[in-house]
Protein backbone atom coordinates (compact mmCIF):
# COMPACT_ATOMS: atom_id res chain seq x y z
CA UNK A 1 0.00 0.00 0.00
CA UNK A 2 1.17 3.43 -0.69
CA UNK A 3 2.35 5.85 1.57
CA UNK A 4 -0.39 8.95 1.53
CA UNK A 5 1.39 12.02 0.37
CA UNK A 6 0.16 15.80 0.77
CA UNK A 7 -2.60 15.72 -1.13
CA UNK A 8 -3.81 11.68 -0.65
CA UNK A 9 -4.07 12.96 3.18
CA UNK A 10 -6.52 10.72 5.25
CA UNK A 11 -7.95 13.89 6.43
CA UNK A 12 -11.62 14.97 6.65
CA UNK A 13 -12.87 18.35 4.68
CA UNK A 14 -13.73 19.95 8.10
CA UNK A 15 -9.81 19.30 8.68
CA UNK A 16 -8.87 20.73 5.94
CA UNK A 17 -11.12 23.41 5.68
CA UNK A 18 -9.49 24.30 9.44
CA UNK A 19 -6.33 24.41 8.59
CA UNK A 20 -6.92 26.47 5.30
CA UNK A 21 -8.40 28.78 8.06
CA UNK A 22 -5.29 28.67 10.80
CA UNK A 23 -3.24 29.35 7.30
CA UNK A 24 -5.20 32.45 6.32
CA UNK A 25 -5.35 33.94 9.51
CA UNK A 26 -1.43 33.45 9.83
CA UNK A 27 -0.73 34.51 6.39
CA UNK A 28 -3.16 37.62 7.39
CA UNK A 29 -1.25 38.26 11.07
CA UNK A 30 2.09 38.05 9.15
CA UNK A 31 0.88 40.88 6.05
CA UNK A 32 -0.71 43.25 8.90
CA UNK A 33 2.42 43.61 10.81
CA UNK A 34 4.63 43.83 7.66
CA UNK A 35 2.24 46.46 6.73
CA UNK A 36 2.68 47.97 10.23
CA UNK A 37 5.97 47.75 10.71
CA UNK A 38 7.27 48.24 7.30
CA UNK A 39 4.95 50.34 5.73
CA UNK A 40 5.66 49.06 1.92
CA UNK A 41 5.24 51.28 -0.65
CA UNK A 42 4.42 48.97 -3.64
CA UNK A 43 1.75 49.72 -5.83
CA UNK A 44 0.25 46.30 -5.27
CA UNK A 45 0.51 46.04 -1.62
CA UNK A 46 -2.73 47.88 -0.78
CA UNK A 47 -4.57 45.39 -2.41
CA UNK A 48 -2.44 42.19 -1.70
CA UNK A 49 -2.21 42.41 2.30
CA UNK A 50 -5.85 42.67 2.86
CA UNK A 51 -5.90 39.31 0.40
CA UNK A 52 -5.80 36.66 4.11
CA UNK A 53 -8.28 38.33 5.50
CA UNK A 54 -10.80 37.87 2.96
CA UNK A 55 -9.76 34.10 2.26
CA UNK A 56 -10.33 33.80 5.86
CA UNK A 57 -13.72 35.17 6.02
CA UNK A 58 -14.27 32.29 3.48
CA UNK A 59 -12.33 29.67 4.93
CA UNK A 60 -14.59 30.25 8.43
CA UNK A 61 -17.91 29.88 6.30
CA UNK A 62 -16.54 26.81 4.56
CA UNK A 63 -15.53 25.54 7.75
CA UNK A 64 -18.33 26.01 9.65
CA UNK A 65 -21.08 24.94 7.05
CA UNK A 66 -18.82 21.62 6.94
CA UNK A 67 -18.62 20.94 10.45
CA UNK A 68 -22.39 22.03 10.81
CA UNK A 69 -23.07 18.71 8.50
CA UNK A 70 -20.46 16.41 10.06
CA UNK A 71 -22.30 17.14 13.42
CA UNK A 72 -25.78 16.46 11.58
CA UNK A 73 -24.73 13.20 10.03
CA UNK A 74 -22.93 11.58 12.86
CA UNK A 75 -25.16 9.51 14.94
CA UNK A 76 -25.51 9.90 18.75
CA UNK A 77 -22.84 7.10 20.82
CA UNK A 78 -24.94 3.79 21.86
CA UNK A 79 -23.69 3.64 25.28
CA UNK A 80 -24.28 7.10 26.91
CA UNK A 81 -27.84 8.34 27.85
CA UNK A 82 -29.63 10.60 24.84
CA UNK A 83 -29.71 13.99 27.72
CA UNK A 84 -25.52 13.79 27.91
CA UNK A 85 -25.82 13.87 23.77
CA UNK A 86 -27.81 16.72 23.72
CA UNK A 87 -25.83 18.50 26.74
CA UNK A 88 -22.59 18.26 24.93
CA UNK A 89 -23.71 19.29 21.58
């Protein structure tokens, strides 16, 4: 069997969708302080810094229509009492 690389990843779209979103909000953190700190003059760079924000504005409605359905589709466990379901959700 072959090893799974980067992109044959085991994971689940709500996984991936998350870390798409940690990403983005890094990538976002990282071009507002450069823009803080070193105030760039480039013609592109008022329209390329604000770029992570917006993909993570999308990433967080991806992610959260995602996990929305994996919490709708995944059955309650058999051996705990239907109230301690509901509690936790």
């Amino acid at each position: 069997m072959a090893e799974p690389g980067p992109f044959r990843s085991p994971a689940s779209a709500v996984q991936l969708s998350g870390r798409l979103l940690c990403w983005c909000l890094a990538a976002g953190m990282a071009s507002a302080a450069m823009d803080a700190a070193l105030a760039p003059q480039a013609r592109w760079w008022g329209t390329m810094w604000p770029l992570p924000w917006w993909l993570a504005c999308a990433a967080v409605l991806a992610w959260s229509v995602l996990r929305a359905r994996e919490k709708a589709d995944r059955p309650p466990p058999q051996d705990s009492v239907r109230s301690d379901w509901e509690r936790a959700a």
